[in-house]
C-alpha atoms as a PDB file:
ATOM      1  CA  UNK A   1      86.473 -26.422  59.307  1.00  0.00           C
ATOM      2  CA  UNK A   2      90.270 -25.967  59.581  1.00  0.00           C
ATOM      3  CA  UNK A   3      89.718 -22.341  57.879  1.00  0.00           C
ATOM      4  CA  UNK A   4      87.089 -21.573  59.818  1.00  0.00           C
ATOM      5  CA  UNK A   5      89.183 -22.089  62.676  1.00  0.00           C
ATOM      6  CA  UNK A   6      92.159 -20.770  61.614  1.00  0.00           C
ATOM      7  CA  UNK A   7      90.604 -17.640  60.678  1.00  0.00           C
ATOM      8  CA  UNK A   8      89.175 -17.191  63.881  1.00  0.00           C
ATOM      9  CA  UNK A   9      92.222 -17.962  65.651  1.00  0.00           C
ATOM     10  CA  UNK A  10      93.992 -15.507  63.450  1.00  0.00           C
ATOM     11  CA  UNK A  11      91.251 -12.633  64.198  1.00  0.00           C
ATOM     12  CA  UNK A  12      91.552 -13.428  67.962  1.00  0.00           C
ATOM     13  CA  UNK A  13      95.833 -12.908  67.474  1.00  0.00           C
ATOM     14  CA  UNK A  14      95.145  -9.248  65.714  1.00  0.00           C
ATOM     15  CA  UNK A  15      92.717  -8.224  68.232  1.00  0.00           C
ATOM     16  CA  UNK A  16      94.656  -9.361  70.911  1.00  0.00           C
ATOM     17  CA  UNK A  17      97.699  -7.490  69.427  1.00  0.00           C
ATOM     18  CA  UNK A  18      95.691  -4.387  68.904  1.00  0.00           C
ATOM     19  CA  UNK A  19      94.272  -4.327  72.149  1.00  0.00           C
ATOM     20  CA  UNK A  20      98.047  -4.018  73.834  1.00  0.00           C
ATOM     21  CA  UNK A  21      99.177  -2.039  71.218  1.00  0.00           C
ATOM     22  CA  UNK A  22      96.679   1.337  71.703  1.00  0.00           C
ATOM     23  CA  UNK A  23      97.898   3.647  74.343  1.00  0.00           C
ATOM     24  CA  UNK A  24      96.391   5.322  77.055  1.00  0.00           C
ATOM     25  CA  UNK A  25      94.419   8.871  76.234  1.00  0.00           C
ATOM     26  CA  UNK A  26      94.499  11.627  78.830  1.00  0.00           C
ATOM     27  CA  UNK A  27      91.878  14.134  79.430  1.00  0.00           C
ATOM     28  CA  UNK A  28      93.152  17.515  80.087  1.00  0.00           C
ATOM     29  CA  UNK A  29      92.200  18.900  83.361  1.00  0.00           C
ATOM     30  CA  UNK A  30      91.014  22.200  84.130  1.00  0.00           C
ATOM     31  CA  UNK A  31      93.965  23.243  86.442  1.00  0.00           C
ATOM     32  CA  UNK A  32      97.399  22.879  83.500  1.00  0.00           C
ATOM     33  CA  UNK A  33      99.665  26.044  83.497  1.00  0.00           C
ATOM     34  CA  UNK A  34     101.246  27.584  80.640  1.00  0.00           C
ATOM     35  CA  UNK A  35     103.938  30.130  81.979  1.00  0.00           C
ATOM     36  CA  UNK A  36     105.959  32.004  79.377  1.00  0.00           C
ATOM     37  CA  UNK A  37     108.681  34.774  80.896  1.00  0.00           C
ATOM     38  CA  UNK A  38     111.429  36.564  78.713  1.00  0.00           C
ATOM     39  CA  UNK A  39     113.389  39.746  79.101  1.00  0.00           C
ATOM     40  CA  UNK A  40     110.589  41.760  78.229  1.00  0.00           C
ATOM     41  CA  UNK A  41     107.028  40.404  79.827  1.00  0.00           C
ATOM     42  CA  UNK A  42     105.500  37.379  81.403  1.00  0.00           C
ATOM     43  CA  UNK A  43     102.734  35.519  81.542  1.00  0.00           C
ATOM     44  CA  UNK A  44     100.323  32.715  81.447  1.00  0.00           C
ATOM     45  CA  UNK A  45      97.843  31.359  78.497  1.00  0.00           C
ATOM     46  CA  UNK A  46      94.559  30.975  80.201  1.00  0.00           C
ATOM     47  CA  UNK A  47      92.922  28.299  77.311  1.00  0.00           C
ATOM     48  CA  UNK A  48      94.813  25.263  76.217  1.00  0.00           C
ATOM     49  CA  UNK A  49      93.286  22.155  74.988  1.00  0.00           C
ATOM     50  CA  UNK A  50      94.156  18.972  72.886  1.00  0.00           C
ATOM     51  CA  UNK A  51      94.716  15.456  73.065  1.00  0.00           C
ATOM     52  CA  UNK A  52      97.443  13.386  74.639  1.00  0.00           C
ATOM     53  CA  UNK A  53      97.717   9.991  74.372  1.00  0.00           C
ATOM     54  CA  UNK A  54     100.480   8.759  76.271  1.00  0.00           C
ATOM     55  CA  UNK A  55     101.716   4.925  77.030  1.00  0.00           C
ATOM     56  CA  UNK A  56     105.349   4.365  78.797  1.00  0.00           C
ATOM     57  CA  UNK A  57     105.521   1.390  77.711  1.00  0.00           C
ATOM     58  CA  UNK A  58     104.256   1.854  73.984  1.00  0.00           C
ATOM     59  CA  UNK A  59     105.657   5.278  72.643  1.00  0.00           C
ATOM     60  CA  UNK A  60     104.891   4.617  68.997  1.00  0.00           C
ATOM     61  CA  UNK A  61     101.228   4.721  70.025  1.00  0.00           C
ATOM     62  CA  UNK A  62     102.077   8.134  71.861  1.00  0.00           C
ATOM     63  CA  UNK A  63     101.466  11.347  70.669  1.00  0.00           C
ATOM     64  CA  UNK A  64     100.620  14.932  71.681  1.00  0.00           C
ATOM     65  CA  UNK A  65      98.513  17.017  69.431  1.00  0.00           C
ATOM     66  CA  UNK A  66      97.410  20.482  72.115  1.00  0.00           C
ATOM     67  CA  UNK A  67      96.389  23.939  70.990  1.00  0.00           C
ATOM     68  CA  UNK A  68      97.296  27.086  72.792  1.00  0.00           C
ATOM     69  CA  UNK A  69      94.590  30.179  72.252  1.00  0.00           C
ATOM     70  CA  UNK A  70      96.846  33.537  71.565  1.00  0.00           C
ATOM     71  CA  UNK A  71      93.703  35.255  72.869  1.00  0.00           C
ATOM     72  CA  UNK A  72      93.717  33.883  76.118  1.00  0.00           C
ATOM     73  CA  UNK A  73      97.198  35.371  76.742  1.00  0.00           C
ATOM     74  CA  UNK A  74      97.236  37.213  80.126  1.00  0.00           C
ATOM     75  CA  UNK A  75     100.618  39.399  81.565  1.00  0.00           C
ATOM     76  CA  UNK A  76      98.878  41.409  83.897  1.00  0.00           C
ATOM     77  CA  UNK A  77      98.347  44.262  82.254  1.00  0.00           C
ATOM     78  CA  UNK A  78      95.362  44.920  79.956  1.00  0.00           C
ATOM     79  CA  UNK A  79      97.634  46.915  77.728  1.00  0.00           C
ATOM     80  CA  UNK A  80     100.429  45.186  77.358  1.00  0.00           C
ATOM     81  CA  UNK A  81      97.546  41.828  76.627  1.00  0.00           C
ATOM     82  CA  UNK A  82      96.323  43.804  73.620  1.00  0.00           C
ATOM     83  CA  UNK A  83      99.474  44.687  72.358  1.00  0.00           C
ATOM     84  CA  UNK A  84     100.695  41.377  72.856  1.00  0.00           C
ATOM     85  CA  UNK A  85      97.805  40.149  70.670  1.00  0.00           C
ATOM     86  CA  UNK A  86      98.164  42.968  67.809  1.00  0.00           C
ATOM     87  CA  UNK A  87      99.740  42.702  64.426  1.00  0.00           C
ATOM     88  CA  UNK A  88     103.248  43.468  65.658  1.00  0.00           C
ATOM     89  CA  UNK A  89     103.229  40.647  68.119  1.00  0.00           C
ATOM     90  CA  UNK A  90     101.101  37.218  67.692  1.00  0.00           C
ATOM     91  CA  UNK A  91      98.617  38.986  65.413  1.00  0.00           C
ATOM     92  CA  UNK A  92      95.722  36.835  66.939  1.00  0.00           C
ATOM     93  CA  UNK A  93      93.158  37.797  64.607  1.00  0.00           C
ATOM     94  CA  UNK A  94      95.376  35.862  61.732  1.00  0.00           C
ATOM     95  CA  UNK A  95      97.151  33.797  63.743  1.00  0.00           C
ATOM     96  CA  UNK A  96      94.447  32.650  66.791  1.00  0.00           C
ATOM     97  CA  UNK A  97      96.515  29.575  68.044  1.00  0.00           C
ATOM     98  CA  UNK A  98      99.597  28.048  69.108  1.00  0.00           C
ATOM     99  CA  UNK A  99      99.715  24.736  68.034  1.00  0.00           C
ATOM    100  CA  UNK A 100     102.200  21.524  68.798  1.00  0.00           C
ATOM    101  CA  UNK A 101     101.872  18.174  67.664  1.00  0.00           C
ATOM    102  CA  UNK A 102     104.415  15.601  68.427  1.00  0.00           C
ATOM    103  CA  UNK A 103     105.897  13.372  65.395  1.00  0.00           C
ATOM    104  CA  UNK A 104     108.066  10.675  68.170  1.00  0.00           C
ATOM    105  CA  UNK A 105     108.019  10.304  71.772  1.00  0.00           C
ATOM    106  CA  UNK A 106     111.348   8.965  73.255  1.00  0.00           C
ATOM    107  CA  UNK A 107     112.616   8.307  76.757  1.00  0.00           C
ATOM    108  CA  UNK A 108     115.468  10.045  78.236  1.00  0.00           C
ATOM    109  CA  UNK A 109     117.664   9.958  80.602  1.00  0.00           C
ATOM    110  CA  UNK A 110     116.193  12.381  82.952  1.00  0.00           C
ATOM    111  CA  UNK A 111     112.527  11.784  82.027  1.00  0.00           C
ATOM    112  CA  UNK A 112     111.015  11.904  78.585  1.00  0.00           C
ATOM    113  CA  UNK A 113     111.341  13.958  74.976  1.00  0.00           C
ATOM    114  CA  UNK A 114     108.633  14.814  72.645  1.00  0.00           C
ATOM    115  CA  UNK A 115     110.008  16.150  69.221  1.00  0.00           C
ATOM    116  CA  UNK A 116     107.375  17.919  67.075  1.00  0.00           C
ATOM    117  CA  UNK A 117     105.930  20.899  64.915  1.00  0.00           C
ATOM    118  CA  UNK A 118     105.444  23.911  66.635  1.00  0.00           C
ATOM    119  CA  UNK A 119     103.163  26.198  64.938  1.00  0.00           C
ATOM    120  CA  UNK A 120     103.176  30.132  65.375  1.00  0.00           C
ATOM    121  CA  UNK A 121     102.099  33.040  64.222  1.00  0.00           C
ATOM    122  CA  UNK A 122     101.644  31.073  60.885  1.00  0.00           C
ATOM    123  CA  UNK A 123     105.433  29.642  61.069  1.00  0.00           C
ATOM    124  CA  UNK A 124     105.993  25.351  61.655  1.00  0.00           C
ATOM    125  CA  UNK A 125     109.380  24.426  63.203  1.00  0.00           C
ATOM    126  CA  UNK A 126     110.524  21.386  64.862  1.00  0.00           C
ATOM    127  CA  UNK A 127     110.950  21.058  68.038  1.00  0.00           C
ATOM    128  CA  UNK A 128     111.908  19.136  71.064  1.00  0.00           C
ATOM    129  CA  UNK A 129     110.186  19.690  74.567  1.00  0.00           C
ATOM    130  CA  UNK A 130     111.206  17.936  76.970  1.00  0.00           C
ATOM    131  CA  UNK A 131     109.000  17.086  79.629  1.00  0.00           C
ATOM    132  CA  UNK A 132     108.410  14.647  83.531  1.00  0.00           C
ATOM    133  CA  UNK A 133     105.630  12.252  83.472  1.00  0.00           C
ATOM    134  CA  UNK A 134     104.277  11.400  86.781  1.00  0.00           C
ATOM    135  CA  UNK A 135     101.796   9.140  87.194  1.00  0.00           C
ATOM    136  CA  UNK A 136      99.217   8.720  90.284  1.00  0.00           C
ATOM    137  CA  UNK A 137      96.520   5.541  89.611  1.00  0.00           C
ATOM    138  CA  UNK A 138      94.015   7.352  87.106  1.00  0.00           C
ATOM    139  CA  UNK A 139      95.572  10.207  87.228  1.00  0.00           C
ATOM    140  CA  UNK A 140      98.896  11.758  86.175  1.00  0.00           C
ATOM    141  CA  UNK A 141     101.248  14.875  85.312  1.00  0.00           C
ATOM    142  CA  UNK A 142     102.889  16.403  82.600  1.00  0.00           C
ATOM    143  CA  UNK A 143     105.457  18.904  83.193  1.00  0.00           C
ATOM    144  CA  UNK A 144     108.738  20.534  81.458  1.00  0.00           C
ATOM    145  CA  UNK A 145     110.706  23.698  80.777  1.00  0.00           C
ATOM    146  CA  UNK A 146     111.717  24.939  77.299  1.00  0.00           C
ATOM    147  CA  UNK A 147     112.728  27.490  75.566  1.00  0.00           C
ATOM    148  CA  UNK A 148     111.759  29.349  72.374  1.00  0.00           C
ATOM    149  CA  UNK A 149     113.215  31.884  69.909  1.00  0.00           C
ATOM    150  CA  UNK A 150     110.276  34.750  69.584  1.00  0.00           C
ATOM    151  CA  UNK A 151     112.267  35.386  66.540  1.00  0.00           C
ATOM    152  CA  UNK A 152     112.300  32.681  64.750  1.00  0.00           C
ATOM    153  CA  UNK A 153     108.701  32.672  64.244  1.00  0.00           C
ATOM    154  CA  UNK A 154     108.360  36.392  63.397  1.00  0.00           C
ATOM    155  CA  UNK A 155     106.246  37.158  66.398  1.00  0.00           C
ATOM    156  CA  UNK A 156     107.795  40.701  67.283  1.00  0.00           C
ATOM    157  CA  UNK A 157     110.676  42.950  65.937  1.00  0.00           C
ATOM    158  CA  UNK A 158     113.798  40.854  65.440  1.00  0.00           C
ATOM    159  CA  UNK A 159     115.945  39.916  68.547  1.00  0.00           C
ATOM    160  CA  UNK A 160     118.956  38.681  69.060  1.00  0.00           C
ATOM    161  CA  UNK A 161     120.135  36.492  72.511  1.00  0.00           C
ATOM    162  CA  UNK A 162     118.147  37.201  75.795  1.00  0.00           C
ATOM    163  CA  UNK A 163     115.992  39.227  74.254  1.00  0.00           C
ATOM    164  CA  UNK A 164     114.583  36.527  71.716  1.00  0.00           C
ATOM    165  CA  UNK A 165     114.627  33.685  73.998  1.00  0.00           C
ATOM    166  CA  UNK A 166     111.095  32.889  75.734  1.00  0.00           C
ATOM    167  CA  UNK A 167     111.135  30.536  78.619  1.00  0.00           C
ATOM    168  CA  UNK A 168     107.923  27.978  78.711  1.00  0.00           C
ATOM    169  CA  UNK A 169     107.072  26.361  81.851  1.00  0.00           C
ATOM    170  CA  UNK A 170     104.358  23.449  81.135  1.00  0.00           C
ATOM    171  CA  UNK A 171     102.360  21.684  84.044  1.00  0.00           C
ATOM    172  CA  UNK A 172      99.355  20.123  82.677  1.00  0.00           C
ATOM    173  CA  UNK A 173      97.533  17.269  85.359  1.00  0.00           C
ATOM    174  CA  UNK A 174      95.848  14.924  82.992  1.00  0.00           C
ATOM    175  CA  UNK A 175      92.784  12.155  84.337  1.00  0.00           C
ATOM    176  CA  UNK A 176      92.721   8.451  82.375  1.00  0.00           C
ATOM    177  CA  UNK A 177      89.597   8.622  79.771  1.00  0.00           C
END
């Protein structure tokens, strides 16, 4: 009987424990924006999707796995979209998506930091984004600036300062699943 009781006592401890331990998943809503602006064009992606589960008060549980689609790229300019989707640039028809997923999740001092793998045009570097998290009841927002070297990924001719650097502005309003 002792077992029996033990074993359920133990059972109720690792549910309990798992059951504070998972953290909260977001569901993407449909009005995020991804700016990008460098010396040379700007822009938004128009289709960005993924999964975020974020927790401020469990980070290990955290993590941030989203998917940018090259093809929904959109400067403006119907020429400058295709270019910006040909071989020379993001080659979208090899390289369809711009992917991130986060490794650790800290807490800064002016918000929060999610270091990752950012994958493009067929290149994986890590990164760190930092980003705000505001939350409202069942609802929230994630937002942050960073910057990117085009060059480092091979995604046009080879630059060097200004000219390389792309500035990404992130505001993605999330809902509690």
């Amino acid at each position: 009987m002792k077992k029996i009781i033990f074993s359920f006592a133990t059972l109720l401890a690792l549910t309990a424990v798992f059951a504070f331990s998972v953290a909260k998943s977001w569901e993407i809503k449909k009005d995020y924006s991804i700016k990008f602006t460098n010396d040379d064009a700007e822009g938004i992606f128009k289709t960005f999707t993924g999964s975020i589960v974020f927790d401020e008060q469990n980070l290990a549980a955290s993590k941030f796995s989203v998917s940018i689609d090259v093809n929904s790229i959109n400067t403006g300019n119907g020429m400058q979209n295709k270019h910006a989707k040909g071989e020379e640039w993001f080659d979208a028809a090899k390289y369809p998506q711009i992917v991130f997923n986060s490794t650790k999740i800290a807490k800064t001092g002016t918000g929060w930091q999610a270091t990752g793998t950012l994958e493009m045009h067929g290149v994986k570097k890590e990164i760190n984004i930092p980003f705000a998290f505001v939350p409202k009841g069942n609802e929230a927002v994630f937002s942050g600036t960073f910057t990117v070297n085009r060059s480092d990924y091979g995604i046009g001719k080879p630059a060097t300062g200004t000219g390389a650097l792309v500035k990404i502005e992130v505001y993605v309003p999330v809902t509690k699943k």
